[in-house]
Protein backbone atom coordinates (compact mmCIF):
# COMPACT_ATOMS: atom_id res chain seq x y z
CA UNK A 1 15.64 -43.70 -63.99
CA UNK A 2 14.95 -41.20 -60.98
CA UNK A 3 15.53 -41.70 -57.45
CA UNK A 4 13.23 -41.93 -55.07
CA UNK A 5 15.19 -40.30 -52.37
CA UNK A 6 15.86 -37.33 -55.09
CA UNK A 7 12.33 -36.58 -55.64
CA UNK A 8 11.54 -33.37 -53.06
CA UNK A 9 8.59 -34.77 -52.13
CA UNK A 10 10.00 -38.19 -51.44
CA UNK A 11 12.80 -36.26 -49.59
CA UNK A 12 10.50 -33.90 -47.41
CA UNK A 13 8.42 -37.13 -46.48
CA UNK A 14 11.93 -38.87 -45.53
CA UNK A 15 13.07 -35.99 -43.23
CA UNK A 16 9.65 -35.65 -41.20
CA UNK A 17 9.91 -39.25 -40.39
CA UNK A 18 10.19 -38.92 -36.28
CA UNK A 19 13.42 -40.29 -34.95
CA UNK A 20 13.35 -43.69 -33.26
CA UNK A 21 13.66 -43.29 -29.43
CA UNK A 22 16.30 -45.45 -28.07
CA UNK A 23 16.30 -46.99 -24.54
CA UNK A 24 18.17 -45.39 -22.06
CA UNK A 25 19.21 -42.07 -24.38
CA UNK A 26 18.04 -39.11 -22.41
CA UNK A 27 16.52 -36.21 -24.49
CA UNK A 28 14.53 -32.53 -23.97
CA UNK A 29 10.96 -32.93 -23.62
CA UNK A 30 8.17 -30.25 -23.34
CA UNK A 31 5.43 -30.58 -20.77
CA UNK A 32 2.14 -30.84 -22.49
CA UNK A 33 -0.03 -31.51 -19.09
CA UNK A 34 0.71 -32.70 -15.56
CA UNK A 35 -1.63 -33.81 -12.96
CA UNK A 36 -1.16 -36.41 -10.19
CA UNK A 37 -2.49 -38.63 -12.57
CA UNK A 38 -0.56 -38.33 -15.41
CA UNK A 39 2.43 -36.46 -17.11
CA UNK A 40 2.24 -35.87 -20.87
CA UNK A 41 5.33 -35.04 -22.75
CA UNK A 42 6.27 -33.49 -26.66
CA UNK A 43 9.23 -35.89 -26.82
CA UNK A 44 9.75 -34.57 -30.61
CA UNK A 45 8.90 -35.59 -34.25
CA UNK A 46 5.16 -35.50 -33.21
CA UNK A 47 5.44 -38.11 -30.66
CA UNK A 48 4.17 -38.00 -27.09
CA UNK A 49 5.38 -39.74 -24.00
CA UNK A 50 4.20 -40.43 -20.33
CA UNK A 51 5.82 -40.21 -17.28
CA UNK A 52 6.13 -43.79 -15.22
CA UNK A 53 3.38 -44.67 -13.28
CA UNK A 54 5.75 -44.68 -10.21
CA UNK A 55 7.36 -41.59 -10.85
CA UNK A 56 4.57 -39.82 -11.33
CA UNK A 57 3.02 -40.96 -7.66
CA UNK A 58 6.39 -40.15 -6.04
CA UNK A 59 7.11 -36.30 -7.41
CA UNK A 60 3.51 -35.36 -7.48
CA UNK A 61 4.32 -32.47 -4.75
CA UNK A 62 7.29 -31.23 -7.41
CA UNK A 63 4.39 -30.60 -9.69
CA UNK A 64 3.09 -27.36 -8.56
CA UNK A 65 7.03 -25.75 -9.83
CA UNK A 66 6.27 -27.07 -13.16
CA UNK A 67 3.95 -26.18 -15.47
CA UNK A 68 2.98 -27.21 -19.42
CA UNK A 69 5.79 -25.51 -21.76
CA UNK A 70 8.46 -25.90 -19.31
CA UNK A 71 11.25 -28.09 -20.99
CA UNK A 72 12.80 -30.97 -18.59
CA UNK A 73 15.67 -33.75 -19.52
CA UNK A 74 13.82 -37.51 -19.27
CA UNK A 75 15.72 -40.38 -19.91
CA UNK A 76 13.66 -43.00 -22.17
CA UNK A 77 12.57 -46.35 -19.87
CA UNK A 78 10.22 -47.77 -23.15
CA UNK A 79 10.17 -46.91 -25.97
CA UNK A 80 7.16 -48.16 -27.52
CA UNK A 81 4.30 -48.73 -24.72
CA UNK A 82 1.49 -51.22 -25.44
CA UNK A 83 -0.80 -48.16 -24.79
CA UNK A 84 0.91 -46.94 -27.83
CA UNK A 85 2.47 -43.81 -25.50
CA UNK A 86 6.75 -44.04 -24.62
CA UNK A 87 7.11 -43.91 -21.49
CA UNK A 88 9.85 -41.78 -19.76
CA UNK A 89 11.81 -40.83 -16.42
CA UNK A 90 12.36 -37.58 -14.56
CA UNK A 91 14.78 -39.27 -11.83
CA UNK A 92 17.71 -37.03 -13.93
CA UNK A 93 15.89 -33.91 -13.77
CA UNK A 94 14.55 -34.28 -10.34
CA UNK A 95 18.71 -34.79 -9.09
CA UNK A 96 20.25 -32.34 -11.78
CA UNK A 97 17.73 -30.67 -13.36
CA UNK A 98 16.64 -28.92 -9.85
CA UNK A 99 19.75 -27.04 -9.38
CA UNK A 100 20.27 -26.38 -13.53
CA UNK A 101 17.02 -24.14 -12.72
CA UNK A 102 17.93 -22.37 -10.03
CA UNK A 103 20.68 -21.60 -12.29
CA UNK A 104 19.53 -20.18 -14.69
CA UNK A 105 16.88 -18.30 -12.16
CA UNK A 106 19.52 -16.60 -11.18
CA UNK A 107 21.02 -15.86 -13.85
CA UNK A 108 17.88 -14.32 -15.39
CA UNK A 109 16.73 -12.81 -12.24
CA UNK A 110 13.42 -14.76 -12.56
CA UNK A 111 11.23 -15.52 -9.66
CA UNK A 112 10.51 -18.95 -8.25
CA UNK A 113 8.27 -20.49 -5.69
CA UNK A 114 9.25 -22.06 -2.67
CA UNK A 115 7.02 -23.07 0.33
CA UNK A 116 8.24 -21.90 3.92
CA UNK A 117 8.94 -24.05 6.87
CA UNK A 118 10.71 -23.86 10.04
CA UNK A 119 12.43 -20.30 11.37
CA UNK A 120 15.81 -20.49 12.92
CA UNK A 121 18.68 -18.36 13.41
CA UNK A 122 19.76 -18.28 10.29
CA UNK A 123 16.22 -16.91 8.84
CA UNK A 124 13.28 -19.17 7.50
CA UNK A 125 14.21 -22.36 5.63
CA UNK A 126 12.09 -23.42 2.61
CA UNK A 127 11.93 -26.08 0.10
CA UNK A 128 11.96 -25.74 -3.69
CA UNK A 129 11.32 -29.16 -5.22
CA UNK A 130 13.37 -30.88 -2.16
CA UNK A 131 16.05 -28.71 -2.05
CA UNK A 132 16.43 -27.21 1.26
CA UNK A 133 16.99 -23.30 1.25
CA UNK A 134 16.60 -20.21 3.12
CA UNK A 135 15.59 -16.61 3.36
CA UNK A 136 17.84 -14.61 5.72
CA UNK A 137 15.83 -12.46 8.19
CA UNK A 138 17.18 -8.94 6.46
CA UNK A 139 15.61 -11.07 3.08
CA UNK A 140 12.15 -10.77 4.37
CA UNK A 141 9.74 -8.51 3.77
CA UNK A 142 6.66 -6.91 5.74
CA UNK A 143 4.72 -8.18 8.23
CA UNK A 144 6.84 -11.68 7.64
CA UNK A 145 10.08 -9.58 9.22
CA UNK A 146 8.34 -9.20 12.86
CA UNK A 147 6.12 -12.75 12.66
CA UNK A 148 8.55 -14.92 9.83
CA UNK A 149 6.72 -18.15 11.14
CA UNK A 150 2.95 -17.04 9.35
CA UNK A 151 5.28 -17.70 6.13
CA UNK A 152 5.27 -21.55 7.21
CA UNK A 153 3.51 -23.96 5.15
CA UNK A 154 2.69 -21.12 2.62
CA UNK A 155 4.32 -20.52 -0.73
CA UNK A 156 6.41 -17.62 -1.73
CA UNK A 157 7.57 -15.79 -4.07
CA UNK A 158 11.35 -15.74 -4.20
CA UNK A 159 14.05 -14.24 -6.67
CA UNK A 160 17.60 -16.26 -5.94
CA UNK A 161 20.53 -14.89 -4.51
CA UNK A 162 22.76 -17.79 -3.82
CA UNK A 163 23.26 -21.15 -5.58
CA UNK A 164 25.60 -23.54 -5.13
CA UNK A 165 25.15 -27.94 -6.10
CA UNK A 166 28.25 -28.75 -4.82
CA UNK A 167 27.81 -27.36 -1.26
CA UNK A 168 23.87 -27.55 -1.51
CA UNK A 169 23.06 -23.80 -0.95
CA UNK A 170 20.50 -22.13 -2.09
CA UNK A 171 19.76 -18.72 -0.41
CA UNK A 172 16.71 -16.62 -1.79
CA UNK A 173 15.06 -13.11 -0.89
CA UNK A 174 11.58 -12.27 -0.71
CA UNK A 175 12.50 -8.57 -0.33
CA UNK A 176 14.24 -9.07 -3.90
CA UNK A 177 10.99 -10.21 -5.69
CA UNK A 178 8.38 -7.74 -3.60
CA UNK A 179 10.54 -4.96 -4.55
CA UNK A 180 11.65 -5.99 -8.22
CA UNK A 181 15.26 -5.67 -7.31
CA UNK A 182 17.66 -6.29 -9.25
CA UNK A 183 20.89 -8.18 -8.74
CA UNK A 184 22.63 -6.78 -11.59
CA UNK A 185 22.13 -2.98 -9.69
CA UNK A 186 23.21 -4.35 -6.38
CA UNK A 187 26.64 -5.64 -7.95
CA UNK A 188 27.19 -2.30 -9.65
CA UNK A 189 26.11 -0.51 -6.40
CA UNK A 190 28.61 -2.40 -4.18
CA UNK A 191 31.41 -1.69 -6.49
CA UNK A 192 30.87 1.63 -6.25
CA UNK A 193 31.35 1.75 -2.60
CA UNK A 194 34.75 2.00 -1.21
CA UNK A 195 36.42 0.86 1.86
CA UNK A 196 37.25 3.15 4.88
CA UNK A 197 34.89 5.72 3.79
CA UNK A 198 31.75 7.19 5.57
CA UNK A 199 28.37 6.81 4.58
CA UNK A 200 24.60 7.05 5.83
CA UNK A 201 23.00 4.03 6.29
CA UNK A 202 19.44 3.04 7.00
CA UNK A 203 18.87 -0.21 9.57
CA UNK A 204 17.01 -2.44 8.66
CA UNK A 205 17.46 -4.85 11.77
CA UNK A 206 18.63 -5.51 15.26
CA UNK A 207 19.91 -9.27 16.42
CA UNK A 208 22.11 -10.37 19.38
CA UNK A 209 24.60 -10.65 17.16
CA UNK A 210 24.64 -7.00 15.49
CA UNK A 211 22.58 -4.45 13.57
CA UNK A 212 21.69 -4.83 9.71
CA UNK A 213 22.11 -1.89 7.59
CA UNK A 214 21.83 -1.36 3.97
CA UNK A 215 24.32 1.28 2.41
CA UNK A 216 23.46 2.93 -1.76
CA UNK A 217 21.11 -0.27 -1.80
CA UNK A 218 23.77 -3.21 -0.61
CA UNK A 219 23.22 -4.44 2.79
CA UNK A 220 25.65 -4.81 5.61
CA UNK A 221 26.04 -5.70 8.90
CA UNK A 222 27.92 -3.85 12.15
CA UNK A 223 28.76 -7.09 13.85
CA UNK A 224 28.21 -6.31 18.11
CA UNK A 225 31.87 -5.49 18.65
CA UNK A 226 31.72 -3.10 16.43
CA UNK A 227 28.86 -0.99 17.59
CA UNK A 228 30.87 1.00 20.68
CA UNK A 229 34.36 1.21 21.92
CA UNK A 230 32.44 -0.17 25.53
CA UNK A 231 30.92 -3.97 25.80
CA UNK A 232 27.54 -3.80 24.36
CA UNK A 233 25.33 -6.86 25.82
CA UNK A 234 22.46 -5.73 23.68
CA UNK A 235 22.59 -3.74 20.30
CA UNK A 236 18.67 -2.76 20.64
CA UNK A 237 19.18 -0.65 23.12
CA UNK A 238 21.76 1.45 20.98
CA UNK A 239 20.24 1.73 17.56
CA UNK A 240 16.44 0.96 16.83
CA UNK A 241 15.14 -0.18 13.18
CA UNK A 242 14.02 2.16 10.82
CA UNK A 243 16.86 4.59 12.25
CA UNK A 244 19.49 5.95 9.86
CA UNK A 245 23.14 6.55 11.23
CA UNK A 246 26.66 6.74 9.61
CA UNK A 247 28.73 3.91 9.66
CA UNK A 248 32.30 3.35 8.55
CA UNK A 249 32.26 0.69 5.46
CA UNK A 250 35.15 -1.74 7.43
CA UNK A 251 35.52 -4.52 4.35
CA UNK A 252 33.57 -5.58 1.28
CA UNK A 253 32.86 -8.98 0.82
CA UNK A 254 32.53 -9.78 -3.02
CA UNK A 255 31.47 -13.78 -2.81
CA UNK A 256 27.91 -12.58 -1.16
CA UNK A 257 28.10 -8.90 -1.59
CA UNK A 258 27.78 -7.65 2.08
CA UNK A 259 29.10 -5.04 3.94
CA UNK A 260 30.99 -5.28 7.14
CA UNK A 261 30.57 -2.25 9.15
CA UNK A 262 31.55 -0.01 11.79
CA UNK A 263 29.82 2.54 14.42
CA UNK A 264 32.99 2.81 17.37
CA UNK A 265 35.51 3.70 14.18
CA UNK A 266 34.10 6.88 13.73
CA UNK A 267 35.31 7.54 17.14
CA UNK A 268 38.71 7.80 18.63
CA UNK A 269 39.66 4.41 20.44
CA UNK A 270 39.70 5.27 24.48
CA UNK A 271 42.52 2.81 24.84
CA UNK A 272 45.02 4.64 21.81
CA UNK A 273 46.78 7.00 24.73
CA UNK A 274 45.45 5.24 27.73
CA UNK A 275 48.60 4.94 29.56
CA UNK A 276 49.07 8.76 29.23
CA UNK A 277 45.41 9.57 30.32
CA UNK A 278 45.75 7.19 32.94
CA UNK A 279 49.24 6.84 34.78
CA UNK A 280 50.24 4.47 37.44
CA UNK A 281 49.20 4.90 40.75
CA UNK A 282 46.87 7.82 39.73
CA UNK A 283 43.98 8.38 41.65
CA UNK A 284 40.67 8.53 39.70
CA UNK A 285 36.83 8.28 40.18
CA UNK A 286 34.83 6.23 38.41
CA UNK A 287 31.30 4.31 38.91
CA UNK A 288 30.90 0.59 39.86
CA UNK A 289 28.80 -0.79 36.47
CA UNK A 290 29.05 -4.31 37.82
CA UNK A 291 29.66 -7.19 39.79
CA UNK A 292 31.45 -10.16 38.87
CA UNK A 293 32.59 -13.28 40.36
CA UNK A 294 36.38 -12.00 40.29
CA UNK A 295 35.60 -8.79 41.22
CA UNK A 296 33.69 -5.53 40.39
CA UNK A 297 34.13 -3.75 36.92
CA UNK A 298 34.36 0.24 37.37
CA UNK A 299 34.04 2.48 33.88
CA UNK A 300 36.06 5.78 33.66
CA UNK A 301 34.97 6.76 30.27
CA UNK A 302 33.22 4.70 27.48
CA UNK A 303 35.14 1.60 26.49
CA UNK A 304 36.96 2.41 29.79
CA UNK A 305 36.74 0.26 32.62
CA UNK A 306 38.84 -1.53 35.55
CA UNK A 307 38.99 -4.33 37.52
CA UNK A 308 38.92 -4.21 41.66
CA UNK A 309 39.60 -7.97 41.97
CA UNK A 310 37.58 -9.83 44.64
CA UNK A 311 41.36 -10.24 46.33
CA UNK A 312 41.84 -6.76 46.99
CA UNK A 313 38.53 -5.70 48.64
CA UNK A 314 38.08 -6.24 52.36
CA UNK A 315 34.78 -7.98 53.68
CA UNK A 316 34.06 -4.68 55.32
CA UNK A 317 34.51 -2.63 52.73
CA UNK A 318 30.83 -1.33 51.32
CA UNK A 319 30.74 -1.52 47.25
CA UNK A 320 27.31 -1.38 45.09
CA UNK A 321 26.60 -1.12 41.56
CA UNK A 322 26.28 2.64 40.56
CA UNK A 323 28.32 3.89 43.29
CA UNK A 324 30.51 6.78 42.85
CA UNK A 325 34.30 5.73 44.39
CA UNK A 326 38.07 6.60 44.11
CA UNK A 327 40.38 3.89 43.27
CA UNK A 328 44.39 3.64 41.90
CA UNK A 329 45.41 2.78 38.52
CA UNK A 330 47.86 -0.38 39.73
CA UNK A 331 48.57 -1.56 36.16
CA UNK A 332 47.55 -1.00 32.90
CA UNK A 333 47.58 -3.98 30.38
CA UNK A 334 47.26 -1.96 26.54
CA UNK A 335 47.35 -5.43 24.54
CA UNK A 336 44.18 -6.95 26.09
CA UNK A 337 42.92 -3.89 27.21
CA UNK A 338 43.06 -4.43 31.03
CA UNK A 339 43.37 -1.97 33.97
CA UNK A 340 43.82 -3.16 37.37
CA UNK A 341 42.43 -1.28 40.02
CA UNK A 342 42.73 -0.77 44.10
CA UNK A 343 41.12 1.28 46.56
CA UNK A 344 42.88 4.06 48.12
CA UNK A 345 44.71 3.63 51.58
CA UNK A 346 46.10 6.09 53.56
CA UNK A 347 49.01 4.50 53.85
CA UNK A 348 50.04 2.07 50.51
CA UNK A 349 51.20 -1.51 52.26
CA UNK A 350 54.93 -2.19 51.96
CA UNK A 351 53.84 -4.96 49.47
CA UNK A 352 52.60 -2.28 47.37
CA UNK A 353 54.10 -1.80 43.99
């Protein structure tokens, strides 16, 4: 007597039998067609499923990331419909599956598409399928660098830089997807680049905060207190985009693969031998910059200057900003880089140390 089960027919039939979907189980689905009427899945063994009606009404505006191919987790909610279709959820992918594509994204060096919205300091914020991201300012790309907000409301094309669930980052570049650039050439760029060395660098943009460069294809950025030895209230009107200057590479940053960088280290520090240049009770001219409420601030050299304090300046004495005058070097304070300054007298007081 022969078994049914060992016939190869009876066998072939027995294996193409589509697996009963359980309740609950969760399983990879392709997406045959979406609309904001319906969502048709290939849930396997020749069986289709549907999205809930609910669901389908609430992530409608996810839609436009997804598109028929793309494979998704759903989690079964019925598994035999009276319309003869299973129907299925997408809460799972919607809360994981978000992030496990920006993931791979990245890893792939794929583009997505996000939709712009507000500009703030740190650049223009977007949203890809809820998920709140941005594109730093030095990320953007053409016109969108001078006028970012024309970006808002608009989708873009993005390539991701940054991605992180846990502390809900996502940074992405524009630039990076414009350009085809890759991330895999930036990493092997930046460890070619070594600390403390010199090298010509092309900026890309000024903020009140500092000047972004790019260096061999990384970026970096020469924070304001590192553009001179003297205070520097605004970078613009030192270095101008499009400009290309040498800069000292300070530190590398591995986690986001940045540059911090340095103009005033290429020259000698004013303050190194500033007791010897400037002695005690040396007279020396120098020119009132300007006035503050303690006092007025007078620059010998730059990343030079003293204090007259307000104490030590008599009501008749005339002192305006840009004026030539003589004072005397009454202390010297290297740590905090601090001189203290008095006007000549032709006779110092007794008080006078």
């Amino acid at each position: 007597m022969i078994n049914k089960t060992d016939h190869p027919m009876e066998a072939l039939l027995s294996s193409s039998k589509p697996r009963p979907l359980r309740k609950g189980e969760k399983i990879e689905a392709t997406i045959l067609s979406l609309s904001k009427k319906a969502v048709l899945f290939d849930v396997g063994g020749k069986t289709q499923a549907v999205l809930g009606q609910e669901e389908t009404e609430n992530f409608s505006s996810y839609f436009s990331y997804l598109k028929p191919g793309d494979k998704v987790t759903v989690r079964i909610v019925t598994p035999e419909a009276k319309e003869g279709y299973p129907v299925v959820s997408m809460r799972y992918f919607f809360q994981k599956g978000r992030w496990e594509i920006l993931k791979l994204k990245k890893e792939k060096e794929e583009e997505i598409e996000v939709v712009g919205g507000e500009y703030g300091k740190g650049g223009l914020f977007v949203d890809f399928m809820g998920i709140r991201g941005v594109i730093p300012k030095i990320q953007l790309i053409g016109e969108a660098v001078s006028h970012p907000t024309k970006l808002t409301g608009k989708k873009i094309k993005v390539k991701v830089l940054e991605v992180d669930e846990k502390k809900n980052r996502l940074v992405v570049s524009q630039k990076a997807a414009v350009l085809k650039i890759s991330q895999k050439d930036i990493i092997k760029k930046f460890k070619e680049i070594k600390e403390g060395e010199k090298y010509q660098a092309t900026v890309l943009g000024v903020s009140e905060f500092g000047v972004f460069c790019e260096v061999e294809g990384v970026e970096g950025l020469i924070h304001i207190s590192e553009v001179s030895w003297e205070k520097v209230a605004d970078p613009s009107k030192f270095i101008k985009p499009g400009q290309k200057i040498e800069v000292l590479v300070v530190k590398k940053n591995p986690n986001d693969l940045k540059l911090n960088l340095s103009l005033k280290r290429l020259t000698n520090d004013p303050w190194t031998e500033i007791e010897k240049k400037y002695p005690k009770d040396k007279e020396i001219e120098g020119e009132v910059v300007r006035k503050e409420r303690y006092g007025y601030l007078v620059r010998f050299e730059p990343g030079v200057e003293g204090l007259i304090h307000v104490s030590k300046i008599s009501k008749d004495k005339e002192t305006r900003i840009g004026q030539k005058i003589k004072v005397y070097i009454e202390k010297i304070d290297k740590k905090n880089r601090r001189i203290s300054l008095v006007f000549p007298q032709k006779e110092k007081p007794v008080t006078y140390r």
